[in-house]
Structure formats: structure tokens, C-alpha cells
Protein backbone atom coordinates (compact mmCIF):
# COMPACT_ATOMS: atom_id res chain seq x y z
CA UNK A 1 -73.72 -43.80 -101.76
CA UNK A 2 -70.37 -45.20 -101.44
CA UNK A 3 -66.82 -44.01 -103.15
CA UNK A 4 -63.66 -46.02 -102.34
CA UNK A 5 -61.04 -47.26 -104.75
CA UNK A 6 -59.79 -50.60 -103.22
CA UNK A 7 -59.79 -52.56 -106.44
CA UNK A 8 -56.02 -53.62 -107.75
CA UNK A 9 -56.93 -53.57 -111.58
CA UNK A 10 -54.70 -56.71 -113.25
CA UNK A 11 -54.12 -57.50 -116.73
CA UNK A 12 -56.93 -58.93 -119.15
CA UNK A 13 -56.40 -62.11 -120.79
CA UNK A 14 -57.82 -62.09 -124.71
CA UNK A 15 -60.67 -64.21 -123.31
CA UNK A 16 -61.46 -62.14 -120.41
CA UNK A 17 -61.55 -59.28 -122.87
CA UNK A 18 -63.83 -61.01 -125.08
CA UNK A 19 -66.31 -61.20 -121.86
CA UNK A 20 -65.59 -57.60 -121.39
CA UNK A 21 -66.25 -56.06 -124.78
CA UNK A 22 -68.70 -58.34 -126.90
CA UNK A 23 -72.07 -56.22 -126.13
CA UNK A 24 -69.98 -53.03 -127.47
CA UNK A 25 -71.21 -51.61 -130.45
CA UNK A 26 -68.12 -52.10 -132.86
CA UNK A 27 -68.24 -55.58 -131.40
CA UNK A 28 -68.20 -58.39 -134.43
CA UNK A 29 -70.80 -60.26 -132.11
CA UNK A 30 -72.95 -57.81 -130.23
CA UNK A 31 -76.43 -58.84 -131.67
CA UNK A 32 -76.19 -62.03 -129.73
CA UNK A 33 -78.63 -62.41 -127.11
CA UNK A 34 -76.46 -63.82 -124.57
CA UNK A 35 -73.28 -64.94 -123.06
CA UNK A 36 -71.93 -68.64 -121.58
CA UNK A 37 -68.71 -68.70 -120.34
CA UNK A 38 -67.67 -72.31 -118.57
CA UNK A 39 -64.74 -73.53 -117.67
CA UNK A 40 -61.82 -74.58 -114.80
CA UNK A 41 -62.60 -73.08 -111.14
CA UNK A 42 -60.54 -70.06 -110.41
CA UNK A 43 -60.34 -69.00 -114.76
CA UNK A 44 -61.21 -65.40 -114.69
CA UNK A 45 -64.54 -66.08 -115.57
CA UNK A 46 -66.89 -64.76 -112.60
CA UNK A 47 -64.27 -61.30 -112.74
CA UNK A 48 -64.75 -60.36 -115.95
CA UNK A 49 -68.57 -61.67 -116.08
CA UNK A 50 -69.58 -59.16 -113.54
CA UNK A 51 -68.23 -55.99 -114.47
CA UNK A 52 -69.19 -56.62 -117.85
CA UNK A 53 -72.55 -57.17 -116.85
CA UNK A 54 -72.93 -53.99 -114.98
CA UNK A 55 -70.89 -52.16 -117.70
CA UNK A 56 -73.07 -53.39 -120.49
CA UNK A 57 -76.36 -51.90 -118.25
CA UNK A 58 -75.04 -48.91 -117.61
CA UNK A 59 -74.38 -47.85 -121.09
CA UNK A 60 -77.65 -49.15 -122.29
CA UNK A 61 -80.12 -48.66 -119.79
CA UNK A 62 -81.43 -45.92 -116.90
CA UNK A 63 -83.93 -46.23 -114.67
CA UNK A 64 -84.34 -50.42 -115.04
CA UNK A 65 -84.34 -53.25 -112.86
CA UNK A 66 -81.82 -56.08 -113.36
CA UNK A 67 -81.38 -59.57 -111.40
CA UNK A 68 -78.20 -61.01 -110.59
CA UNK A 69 -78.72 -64.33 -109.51
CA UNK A 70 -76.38 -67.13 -107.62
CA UNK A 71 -77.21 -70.35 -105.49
CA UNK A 72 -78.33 -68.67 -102.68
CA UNK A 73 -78.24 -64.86 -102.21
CA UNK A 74 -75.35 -65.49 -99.57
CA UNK A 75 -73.04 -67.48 -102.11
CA UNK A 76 -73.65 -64.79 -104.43
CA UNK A 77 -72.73 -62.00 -101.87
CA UNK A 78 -69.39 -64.09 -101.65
CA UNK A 79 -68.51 -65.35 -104.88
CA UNK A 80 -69.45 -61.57 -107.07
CA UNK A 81 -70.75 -59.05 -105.32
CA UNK A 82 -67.68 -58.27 -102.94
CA UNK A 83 -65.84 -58.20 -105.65
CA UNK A 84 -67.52 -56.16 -107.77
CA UNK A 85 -68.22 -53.65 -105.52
CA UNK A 86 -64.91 -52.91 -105.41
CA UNK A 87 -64.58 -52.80 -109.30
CA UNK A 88 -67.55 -50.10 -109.83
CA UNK A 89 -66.27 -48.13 -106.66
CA UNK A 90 -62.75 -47.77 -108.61
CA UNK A 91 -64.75 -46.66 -111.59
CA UNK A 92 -66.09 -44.16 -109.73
CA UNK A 93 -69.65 -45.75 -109.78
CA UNK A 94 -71.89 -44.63 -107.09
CA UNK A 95 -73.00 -47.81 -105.07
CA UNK A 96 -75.81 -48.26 -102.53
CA UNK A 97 -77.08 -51.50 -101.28
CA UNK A 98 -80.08 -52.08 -99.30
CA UNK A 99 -79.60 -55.78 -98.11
CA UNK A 100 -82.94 -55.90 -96.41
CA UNK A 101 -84.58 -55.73 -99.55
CA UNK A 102 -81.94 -57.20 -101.76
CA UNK A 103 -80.85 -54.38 -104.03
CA UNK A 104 -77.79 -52.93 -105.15
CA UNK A 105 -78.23 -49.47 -106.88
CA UNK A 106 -75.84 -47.94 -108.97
CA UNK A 107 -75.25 -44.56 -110.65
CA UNK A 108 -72.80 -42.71 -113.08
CA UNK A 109 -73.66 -39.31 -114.05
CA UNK A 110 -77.57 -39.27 -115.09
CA UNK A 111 -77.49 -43.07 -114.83
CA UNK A 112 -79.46 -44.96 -112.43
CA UNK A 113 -80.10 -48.69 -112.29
CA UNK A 114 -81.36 -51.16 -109.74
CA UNK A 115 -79.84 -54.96 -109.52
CA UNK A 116 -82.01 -57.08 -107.24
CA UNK A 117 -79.98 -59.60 -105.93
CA UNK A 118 -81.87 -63.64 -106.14
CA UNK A 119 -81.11 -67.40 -104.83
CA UNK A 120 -81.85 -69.85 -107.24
CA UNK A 121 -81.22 -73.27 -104.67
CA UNK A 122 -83.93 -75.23 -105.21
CA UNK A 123 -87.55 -75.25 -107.48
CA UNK A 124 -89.32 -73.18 -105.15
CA UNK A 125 -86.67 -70.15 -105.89
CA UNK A 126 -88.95 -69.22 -108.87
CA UNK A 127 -91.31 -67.50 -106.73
CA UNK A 128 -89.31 -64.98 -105.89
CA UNK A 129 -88.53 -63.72 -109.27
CA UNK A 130 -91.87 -63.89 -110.44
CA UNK A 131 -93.78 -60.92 -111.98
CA UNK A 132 -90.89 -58.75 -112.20
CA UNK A 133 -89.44 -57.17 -115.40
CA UNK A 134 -86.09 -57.50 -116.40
CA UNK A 135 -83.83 -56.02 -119.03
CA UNK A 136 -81.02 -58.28 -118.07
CA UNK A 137 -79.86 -61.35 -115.62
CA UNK A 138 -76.46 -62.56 -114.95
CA UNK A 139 -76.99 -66.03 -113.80
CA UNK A 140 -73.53 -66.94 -111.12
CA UNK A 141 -72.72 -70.56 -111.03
CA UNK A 142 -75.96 -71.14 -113.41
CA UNK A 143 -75.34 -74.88 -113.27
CA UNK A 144 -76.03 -75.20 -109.56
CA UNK A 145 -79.61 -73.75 -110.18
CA UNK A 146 -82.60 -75.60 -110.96
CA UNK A 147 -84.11 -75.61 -114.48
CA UNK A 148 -87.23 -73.90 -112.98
CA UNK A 149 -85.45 -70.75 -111.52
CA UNK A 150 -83.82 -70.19 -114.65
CA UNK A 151 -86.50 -70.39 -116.88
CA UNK A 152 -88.67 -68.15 -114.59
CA UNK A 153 -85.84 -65.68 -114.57
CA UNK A 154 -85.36 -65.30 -118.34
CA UNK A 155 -89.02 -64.82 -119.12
CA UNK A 156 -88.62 -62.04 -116.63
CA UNK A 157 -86.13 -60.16 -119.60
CA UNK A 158 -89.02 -58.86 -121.53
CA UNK A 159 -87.43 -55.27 -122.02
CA UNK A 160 -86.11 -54.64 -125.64
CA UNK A 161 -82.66 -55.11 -125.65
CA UNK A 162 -82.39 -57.76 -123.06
CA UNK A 163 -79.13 -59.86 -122.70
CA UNK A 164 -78.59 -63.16 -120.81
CA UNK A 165 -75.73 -63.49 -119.30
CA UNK A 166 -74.63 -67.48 -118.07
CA UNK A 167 -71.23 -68.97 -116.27
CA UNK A 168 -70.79 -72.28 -114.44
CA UNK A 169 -68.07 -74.95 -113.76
CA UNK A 170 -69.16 -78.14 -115.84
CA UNK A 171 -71.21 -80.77 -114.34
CA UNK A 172 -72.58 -84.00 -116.51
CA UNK A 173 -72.66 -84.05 -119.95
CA UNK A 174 -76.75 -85.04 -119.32
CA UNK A 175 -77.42 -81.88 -116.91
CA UNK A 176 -80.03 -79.83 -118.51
CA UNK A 177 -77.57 -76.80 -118.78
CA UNK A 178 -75.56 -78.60 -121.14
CA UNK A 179 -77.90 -79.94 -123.56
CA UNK A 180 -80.26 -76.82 -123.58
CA UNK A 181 -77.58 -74.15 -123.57
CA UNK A 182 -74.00 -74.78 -124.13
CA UNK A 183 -75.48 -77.98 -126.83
CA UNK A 184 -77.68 -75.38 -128.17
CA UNK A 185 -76.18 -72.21 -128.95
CA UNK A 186 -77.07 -71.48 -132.36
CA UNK A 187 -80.89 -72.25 -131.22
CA UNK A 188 -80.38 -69.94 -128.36
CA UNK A 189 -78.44 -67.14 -130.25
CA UNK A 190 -75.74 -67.32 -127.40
CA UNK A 191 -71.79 -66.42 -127.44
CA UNK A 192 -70.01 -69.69 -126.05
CA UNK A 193 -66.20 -69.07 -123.96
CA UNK A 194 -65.02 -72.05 -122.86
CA UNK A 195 -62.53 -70.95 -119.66
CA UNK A 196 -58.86 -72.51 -118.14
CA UNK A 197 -56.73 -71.58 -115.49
CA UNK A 198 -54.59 -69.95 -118.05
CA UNK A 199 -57.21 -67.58 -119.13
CA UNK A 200 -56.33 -66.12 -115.71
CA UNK A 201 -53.34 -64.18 -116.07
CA UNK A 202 -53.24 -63.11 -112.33
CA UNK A 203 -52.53 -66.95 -111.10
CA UNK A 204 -49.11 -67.90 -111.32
CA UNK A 205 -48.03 -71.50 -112.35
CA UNK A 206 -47.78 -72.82 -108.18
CA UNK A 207 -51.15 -71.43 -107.92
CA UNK A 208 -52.36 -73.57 -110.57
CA UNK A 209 -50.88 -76.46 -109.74
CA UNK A 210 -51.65 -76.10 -105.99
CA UNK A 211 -55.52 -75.78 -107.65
CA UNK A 212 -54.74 -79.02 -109.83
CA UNK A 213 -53.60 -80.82 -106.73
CA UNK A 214 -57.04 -80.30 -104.98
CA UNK A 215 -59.26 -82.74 -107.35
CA UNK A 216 -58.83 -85.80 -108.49
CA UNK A 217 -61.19 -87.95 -110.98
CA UNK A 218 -64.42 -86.52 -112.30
CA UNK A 219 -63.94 -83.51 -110.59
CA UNK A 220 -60.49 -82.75 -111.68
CA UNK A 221 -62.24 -83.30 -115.29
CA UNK A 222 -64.49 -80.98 -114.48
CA UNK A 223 -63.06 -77.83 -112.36
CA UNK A 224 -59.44 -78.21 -113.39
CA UNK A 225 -60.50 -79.15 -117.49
CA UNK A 226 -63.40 -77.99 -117.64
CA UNK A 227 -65.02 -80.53 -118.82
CA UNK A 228 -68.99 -81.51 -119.26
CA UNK A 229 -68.10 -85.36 -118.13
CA UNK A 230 -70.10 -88.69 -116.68
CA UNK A 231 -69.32 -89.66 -113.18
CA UNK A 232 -69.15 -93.48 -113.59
CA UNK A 233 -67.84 -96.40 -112.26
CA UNK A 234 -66.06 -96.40 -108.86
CA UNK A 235 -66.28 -93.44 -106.76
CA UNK A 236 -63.26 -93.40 -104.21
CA UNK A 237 -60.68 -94.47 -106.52
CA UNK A 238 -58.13 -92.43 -104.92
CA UNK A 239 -58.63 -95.01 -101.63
CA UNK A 240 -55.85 -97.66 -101.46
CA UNK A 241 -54.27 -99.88 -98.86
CA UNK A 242 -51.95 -96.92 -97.94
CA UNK A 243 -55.39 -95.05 -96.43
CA UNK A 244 -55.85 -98.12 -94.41
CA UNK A 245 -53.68 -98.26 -90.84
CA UNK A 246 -53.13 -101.41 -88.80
CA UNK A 247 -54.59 -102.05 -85.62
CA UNK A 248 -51.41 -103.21 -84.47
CA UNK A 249 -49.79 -100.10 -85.59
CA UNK A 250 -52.51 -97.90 -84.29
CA UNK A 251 -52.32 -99.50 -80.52
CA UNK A 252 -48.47 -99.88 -80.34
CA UNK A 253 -47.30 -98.59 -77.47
CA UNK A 254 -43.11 -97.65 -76.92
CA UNK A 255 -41.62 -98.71 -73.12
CA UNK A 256 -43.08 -96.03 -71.35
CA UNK A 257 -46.91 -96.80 -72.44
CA UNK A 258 -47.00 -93.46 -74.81
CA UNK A 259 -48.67 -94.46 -78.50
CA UNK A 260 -45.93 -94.54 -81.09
CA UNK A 261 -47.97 -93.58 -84.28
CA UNK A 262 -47.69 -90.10 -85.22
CA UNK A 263 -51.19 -89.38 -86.30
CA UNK A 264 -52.39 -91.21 -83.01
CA UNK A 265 -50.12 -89.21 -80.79
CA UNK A 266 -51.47 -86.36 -82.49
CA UNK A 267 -55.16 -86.70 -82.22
CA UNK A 268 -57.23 -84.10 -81.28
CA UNK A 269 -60.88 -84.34 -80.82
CA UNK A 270 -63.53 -87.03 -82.43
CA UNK A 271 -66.93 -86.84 -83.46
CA UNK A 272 -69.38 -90.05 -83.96
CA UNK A 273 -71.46 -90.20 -86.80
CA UNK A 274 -75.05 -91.72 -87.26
CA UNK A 275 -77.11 -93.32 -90.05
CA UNK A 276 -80.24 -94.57 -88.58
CA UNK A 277 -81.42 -98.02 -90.94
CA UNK A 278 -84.69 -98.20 -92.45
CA UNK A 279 -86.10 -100.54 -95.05
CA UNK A 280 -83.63 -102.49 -96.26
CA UNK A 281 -80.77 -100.62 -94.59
CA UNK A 282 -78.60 -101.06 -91.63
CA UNK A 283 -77.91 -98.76 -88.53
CA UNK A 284 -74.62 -97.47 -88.47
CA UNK A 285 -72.26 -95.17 -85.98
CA UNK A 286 -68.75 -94.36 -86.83
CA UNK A 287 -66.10 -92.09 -84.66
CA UNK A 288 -63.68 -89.99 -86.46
CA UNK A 289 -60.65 -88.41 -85.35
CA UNK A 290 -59.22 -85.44 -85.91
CA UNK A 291 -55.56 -84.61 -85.03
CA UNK A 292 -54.35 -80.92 -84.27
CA UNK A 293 -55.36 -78.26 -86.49
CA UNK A 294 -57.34 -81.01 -88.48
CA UNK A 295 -54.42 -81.92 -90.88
CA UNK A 296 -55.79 -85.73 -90.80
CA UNK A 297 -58.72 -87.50 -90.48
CA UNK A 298 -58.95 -91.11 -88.86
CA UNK A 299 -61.81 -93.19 -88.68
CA UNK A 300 -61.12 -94.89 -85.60
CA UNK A 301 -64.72 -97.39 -84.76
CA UNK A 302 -67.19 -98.31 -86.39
CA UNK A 303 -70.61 -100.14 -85.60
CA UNK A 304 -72.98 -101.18 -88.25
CA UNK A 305 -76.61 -103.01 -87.27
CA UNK A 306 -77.58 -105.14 -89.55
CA UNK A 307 -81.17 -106.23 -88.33
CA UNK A 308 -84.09 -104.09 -87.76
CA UNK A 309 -84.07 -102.52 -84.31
CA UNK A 310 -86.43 -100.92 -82.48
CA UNK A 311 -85.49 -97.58 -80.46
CA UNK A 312 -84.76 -98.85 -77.20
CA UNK A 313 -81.98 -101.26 -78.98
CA UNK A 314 -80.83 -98.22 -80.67
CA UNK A 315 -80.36 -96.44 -77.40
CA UNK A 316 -78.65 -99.46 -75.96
CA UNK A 317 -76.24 -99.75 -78.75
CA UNK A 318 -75.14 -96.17 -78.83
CA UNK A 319 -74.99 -95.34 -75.50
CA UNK A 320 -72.70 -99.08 -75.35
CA UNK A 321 -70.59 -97.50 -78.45
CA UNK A 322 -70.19 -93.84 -77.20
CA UNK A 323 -68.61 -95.01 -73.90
CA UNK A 324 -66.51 -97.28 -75.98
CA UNK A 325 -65.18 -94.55 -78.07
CA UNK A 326 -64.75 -92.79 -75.03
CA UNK A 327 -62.61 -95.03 -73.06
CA UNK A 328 -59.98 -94.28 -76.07
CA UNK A 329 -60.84 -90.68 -76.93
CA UNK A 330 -61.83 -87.36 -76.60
CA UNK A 331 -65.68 -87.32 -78.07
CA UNK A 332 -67.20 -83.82 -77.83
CA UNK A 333 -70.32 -84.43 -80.15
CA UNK A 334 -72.55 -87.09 -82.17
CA UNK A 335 -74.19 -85.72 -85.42
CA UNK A 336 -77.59 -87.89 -86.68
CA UNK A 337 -79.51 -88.11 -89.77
CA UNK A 338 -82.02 -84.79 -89.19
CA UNK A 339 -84.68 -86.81 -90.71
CA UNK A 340 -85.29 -88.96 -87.61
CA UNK A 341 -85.97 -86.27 -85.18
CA UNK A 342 -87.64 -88.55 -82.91
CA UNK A 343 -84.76 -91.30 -83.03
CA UNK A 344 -82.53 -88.70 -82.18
CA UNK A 345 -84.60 -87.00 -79.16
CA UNK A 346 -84.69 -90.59 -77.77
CA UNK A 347 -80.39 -90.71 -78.13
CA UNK A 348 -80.00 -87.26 -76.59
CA UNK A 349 -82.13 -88.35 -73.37
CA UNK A 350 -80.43 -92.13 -73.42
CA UNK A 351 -77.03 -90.06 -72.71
CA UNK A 352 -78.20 -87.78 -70.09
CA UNK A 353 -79.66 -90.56 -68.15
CA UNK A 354 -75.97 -92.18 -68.47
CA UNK A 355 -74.33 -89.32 -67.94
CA UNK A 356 -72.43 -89.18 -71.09
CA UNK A 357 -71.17 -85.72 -72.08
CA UNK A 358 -71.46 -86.05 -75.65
CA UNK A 359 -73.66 -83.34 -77.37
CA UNK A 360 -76.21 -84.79 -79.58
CA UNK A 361 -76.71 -82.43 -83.19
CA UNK A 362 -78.61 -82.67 -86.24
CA UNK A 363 -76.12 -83.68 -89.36
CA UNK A 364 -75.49 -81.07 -91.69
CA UNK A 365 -76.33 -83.23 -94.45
CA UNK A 366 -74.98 -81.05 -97.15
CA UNK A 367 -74.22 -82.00 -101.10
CA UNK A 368 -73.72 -85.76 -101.10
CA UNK A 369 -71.27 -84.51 -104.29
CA UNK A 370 -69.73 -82.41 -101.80
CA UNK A 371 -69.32 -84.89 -99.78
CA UNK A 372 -67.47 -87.73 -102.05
CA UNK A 373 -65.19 -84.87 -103.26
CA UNK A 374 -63.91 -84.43 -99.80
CA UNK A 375 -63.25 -87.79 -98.95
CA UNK A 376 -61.86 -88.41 -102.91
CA UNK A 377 -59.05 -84.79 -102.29
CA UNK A 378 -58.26 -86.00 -98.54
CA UNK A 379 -57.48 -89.61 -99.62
CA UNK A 380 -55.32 -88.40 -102.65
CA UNK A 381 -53.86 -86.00 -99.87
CA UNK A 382 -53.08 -88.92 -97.80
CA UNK A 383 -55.27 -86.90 -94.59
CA UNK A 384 -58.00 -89.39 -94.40
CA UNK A 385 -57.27 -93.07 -93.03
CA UNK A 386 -59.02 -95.98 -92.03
CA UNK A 387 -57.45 -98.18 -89.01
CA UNK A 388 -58.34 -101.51 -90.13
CA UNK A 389 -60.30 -102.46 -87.02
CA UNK A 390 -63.34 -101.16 -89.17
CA UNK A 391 -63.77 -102.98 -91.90
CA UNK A 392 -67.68 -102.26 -92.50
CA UNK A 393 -65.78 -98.75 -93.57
CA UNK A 394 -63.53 -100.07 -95.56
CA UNK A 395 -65.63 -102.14 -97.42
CA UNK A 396 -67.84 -99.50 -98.15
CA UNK A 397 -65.27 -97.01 -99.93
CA UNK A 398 -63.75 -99.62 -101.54
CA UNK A 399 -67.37 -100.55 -103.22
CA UNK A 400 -68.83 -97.18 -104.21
CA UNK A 401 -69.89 -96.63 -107.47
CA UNK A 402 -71.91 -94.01 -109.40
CA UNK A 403 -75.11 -94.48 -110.75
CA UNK A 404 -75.47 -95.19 -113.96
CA UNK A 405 -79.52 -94.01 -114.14
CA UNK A 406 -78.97 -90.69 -112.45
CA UNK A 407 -76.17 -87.95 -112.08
CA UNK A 408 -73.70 -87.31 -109.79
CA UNK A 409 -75.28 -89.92 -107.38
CA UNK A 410 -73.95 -93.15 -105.48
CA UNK A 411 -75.67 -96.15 -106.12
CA UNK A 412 -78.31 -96.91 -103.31
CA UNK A 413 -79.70 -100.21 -103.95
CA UNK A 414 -78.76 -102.28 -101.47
CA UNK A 415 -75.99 -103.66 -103.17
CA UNK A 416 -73.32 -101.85 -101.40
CA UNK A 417 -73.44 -100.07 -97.61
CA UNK A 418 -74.11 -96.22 -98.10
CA UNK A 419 -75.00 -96.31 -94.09
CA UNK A 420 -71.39 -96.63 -92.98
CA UNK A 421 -70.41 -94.21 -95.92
CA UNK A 422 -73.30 -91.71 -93.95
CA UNK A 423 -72.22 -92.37 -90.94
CA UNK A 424 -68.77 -91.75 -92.06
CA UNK A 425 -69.49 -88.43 -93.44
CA UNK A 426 -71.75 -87.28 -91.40
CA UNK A 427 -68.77 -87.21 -88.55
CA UNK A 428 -66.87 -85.33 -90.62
CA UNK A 429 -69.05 -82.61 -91.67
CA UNK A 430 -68.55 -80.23 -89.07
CA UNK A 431 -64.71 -79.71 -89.88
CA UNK A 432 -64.66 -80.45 -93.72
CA UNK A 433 -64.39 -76.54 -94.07
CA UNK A 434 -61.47 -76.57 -92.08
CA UNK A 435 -59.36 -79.29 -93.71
CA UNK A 436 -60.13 -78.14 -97.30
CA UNK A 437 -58.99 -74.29 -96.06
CA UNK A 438 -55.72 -76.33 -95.04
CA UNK A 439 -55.46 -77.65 -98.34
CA UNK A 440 -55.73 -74.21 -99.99
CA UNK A 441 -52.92 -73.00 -97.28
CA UNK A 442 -50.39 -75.20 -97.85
CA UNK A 443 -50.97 -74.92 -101.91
């Protein structure tokens, strides 16, 4: 067991306080059955949540197994369970965690309780919570989790007494978690908060408004307002002409043969990224440049194959586009849509044989909603450009729109060019982390 007081204790706002103190027993609302607080990113919500959570067992319950449950067990580690280890420690809990197996036990006095510790990512995360019994889950980020998991885990709460405990930042007003909870409260027996930045009493107004500055669209409707909201329309609305740079500028030179553009003086490193075409979809590569300490972002060539190739084209082509990008730049690495494995074995031995020193990887291929909010916050930033030498790119930000029949997806009919958006993204992957922890920095 573990005793260490590192927690700085702030101020409660009334709504924090209402988390903290609704399951107490002079509380006007403690027969509910459950809690949903949503609301803006950094509210005070997750804080509060979790102590209360752990409180609220403690003082009803020994010897009982409780789940608290996040996207993956990783993001949950992160986003609570630093945190609230901290919390408990300075209330002189006693805190053990076995990580192997996923538990986190905690005593106080004759008090003993045992909080297993789940990933909810995807429908086969139900398995793992199945067949045990539950006198409580706290569900971190519940929106992220498929309806499945969730289900799974509240059946689980079969001990008398059992509380449900939900938060989330909104998504679409269709997303099951909307219309089955927060729509459905009354049903459900459940204590709605509804969270904003100013429910946090430790952020100061710069804080906030740094935090407003980092979405734009949808997503500042939905992490900054808090807001259950459609994604419609066009995507990259934050795009204009003053993301695009002119070839002319890009290449101008001064007297002495140096580049006179500042973000092409200051490039760094680039990456090429590659969307291999299929039925009804083109082929498409796309080198991306980063300058120092990746401030910007520059896509700087693009290729897209329109026609149906077979792989020894495909070779051709990128082995004919990698040593153009190199003539200009710096390319340390090419990252491919994972799903063509054999594609991309045939690219990695098409450089060696040229003796091109350009690692071939596996794209990351994370969120595609993750991915649209980075390129919507570095185009409102004015870090991500386009020189106009690529107008396949271009064109394909400029015509992105949601779609209509499904949530919080681009439309991928044919209509408009996704490849070159792929390609696009998938070269920027590998330092998106890096340029939204800039962002934060410079508030």
C-alpha cells in the first residue's frame, strides 16, 4: 500500500459539488440510480466524477468489486486514474494497484474494495467484463464506447444498491448515448449535469480562451459548448485561399540562390503519404513538410492515379515520385494504407533495389474524426498550407462534406477525392501529436 499526499486540493464549483455529494444520504436526489455529467473538454467533470465515485463506494460498500471503465485501459490510466490516485492518497486512502491484472484496491479503516480497471474500444470489449458482478461502474468518456460494452457492463451491477455513473464530451445528436441516456433520463432514473469551462473554477479566463481557440466548427460546438450537434455540410470550412501558397512564391529565390519564403527556409523534414486506389478510387501519394519544431505543415507534391494500375506501375510511379520529392527535400519516411500489406512489401523492395533511403511504414490510420479536426484547428491556426502546385489537394479540402446518412463521417461516394485527403493525412500522422502539444504551449 501506498501513502503520499501530492494532491493540491482547489475550490469546488456548485456543479462539481453537486457531482460530489448527490449519493449522500441528506442528498435531495440520492435515490437516483445514476449520474450523467456532459459537457465542454477541460469542465471539471472527470475530477469530481472520480473521487465521487470512489467516495460513494467506500461509504457504502466493503469487500466488492467495482469497474471503472475508459476507451482503452491506457486512456483511462491517463485521463482518471493518475489523478485520482493522488486524490485518495491525500485522503489518506490506502492504494494498491496490480496492473498485471488490472486492479486498483483501496482501503480506509475496515474498508476494502477492489476497482478492476476495463477498455471499452470496440464491440469485442464486452468479453472482458462478462460474468463479473458489480455494485458500481463509472463509465470515462462513455461516448467513445460502443453500445455493446456498455450494456454488458451495466448488467454486470446486479448488487443492491448499485449506481451508474456516466460522463462524455457530446458527439451527434443521433449517437446512441444521447437518445438512450441523456434523451431518456426520467426512463433511466438518472441525475443529468450538463458541464462548461466555467464550472471549472481552477482555469483562468486565458486558459479558456487558449481552449476556445483550439476548435473550430462542430467541434467547437461540441467540446467548447457542449453541445449534442450534426456534423453537416462542408467539412474544412476553416480552409481559404490564405492556406493556399504560390508556386512562384514557394520557388523564389533572393540574389544569392537562398529561398526567400519563411516557411520554406524553415523546413525541416517531410514525409510522403499513400492511398492505394481500389474500385472506383484513385492512387494517390502526397509529401508533407514540416518546418522546425513542427510549427507548420506544407503540403509540398502531390500525385494522384486516376486509372487502375497494376503493382509494377505502382512501383514505377512511386519510386519516380519519391526521388522527385527528394531532389527538393529531406524525405525520411513513406507511411501506406496498412490494409494493402502486399502493395506495400512490393514499395519497400522497389526502393531498396533503387537505392532510395526512404523508410517504408504502415499508416497509423487513427480516428478519421481525429483526423479532420487536425487539419480543421491547424488551418484556423494558419500552420497547415497548400503550395498551389497541388491542386488534386486543394480540390479535395475544398470539397469535403459530411455525410448526411451516417455520423461523423466524410462522404465516400465517389463524388469527391477522399484518396488525396488519405494520402494527405496519412503523411501527417506521425507528428499530429506534436503540433497539437504546440498548440496547447503557446495557449
Amino acid at each position: 500500500m501506498q501513502k503520499r499526499n501530492k494532491f493540491k486540493w482547489e475550490p469546488f464549483s456548485n456543479k462539481q459539488l453537486k457531482v460530489m455529494t448527490w449519493w449522500c444520504d441528506n442528498s435531495p436526489v440520492k435515490d437516483y440510480d445514476g449520474i450523467i455529467a456532459d459537457g465542454a473538454v477541460r469542465s471539471g467533470k472527470t475530477v469530481s466524477m472520480a473521487i465521487s465515485f470512489v467516495n460513494w463506494a467506500m461509504a457504502r460498500f466493503n469487500e466488492t468489486d467495482f469497474a471503472l471503465c475508459g476507451k482503452t485501459v491506457g486512456s483511462l490510466r491517463r485521463n482518471v486514474v493518475i489523478t485520482l490516485k493522488q486524490q485518495l492518497l491525500s485522503l489518506n486512502y490506502e492504494y494498491e494497484e496490480k496492473r498485471t491484472d488490472n486492479l486498483i484496491i483501496i482501503s480506509k479503516g475496515n474498508v476494502t474494495n477492489y476497482f478492476y480497471v476495463f477498455g471499452g474500444k470496440d464491440e469485442s470489449s464486452q468479453d472482458l467484463i462478462q460474468g463479473m458482478t458489480l455494485a458500481g461502474v463509472l463509465f470515462d468518456e462513455v461516448a467513445l464506447m460502443p453500445e455493446s460494452f456498455v450494456s454488458q457492463a451495466e448488467a454486470r451491477c446486479s448488487v443492491e444498491g448499485s449506481k451508474l455513473w456516466y460522463n462524455c464530451n457530446p458527439k451527434g445528436p443521433t449517437h446512441y448515448f444521447k437518445t438512450k441516456y441523456v434523451d431518456a433520463i426520467k426512463d433511466k432514473n438518472l441525475l443529468y449535469l450538463h458541464f462548461t469551462m466555467d464550472d471549472n473554477l481552477t482555469l483562468s479566463e486565458a486558459v479558456k480562451e487558449r481552449y476556445r481557440r483550439m476548435f473550430t466548427g462542430v467541434f467547437y460546438d461540441r467540446n467548447i459548448l457542449g453541445l449534442w450537434v450534426t456534423a453537416e455540410g462542408k467539412i474544412y470550412f476553416s480552409f481559404t485561399k490564405d492556406n493556399v501558397i504560390a508556386s512562384a512564391d514557394w520557388y523564389a529565390k533572393d540574389g544569392n540562390g537562398n529561398y526567400i519564403h519563411p516557411l520554406r527556409k524553415n523546413i525541416s523534414i517531410c514525409t510522403i503519404g499513400v492511398d492505394f486506389g481500389g474500385n472506383k478510387s484513385s492512387t494517390a501519394f502526397t509529401c508533407t513538410a514540416f518546418t522546425k519544431g513542427f510549427a507548420e505543415c506544407v503540403t509540398v507534391k502531390e500525385r494522384r492515379i486516376k486509372n487502375e494500375i497494376d503493382p509494377t506501375q505502382l512501383e514505377k510511379e512511386f519510386v519516380d515520385f519519391c526521388r522527385e520529392c527528394r531532389a527538393e527535400y529531406t524525405v525520411l519516411a513513406a507511411y501506406c494504407d496498412s490494409a494493402e500489406q502486399v502493395l506495400i512489401r512490393g514499395l519497400r523492395k522497389a526502393v531498396m533495389n533503387e537505392h532510395i533511403p526512404i523508410a517504408i511504414n504502415n499508416a497509423r490510420k487513427g480516428e478519421i474524426i481525429d483526423r479532420i479536426r487536425f487539419g480543421l484547428t491547424m488551418f484556423a491556426q494558419h500552420r497547415f498550407f497548400i503550395v498551389s502546385n497541388c491542386p488534386e489537394t486543394i480540390q479535395a479540402y475544398t470539397d469535403a462534406v459530411w455525410d448526411d446518412k451516417k455520423e461523423d463521417v466524410r462522404l465516400d461516394d465517389g463524388t469527391t477525392n477522399i484518396d488525396n485527403l488519405d494520402s494527405s493525412e496519412y503523411s501527417q500522422e506521425p507528428y499530429m501529436k506534436a503540433m497539437i502539444d504546440l498548440t496547447k504551449k503557446r495557449g
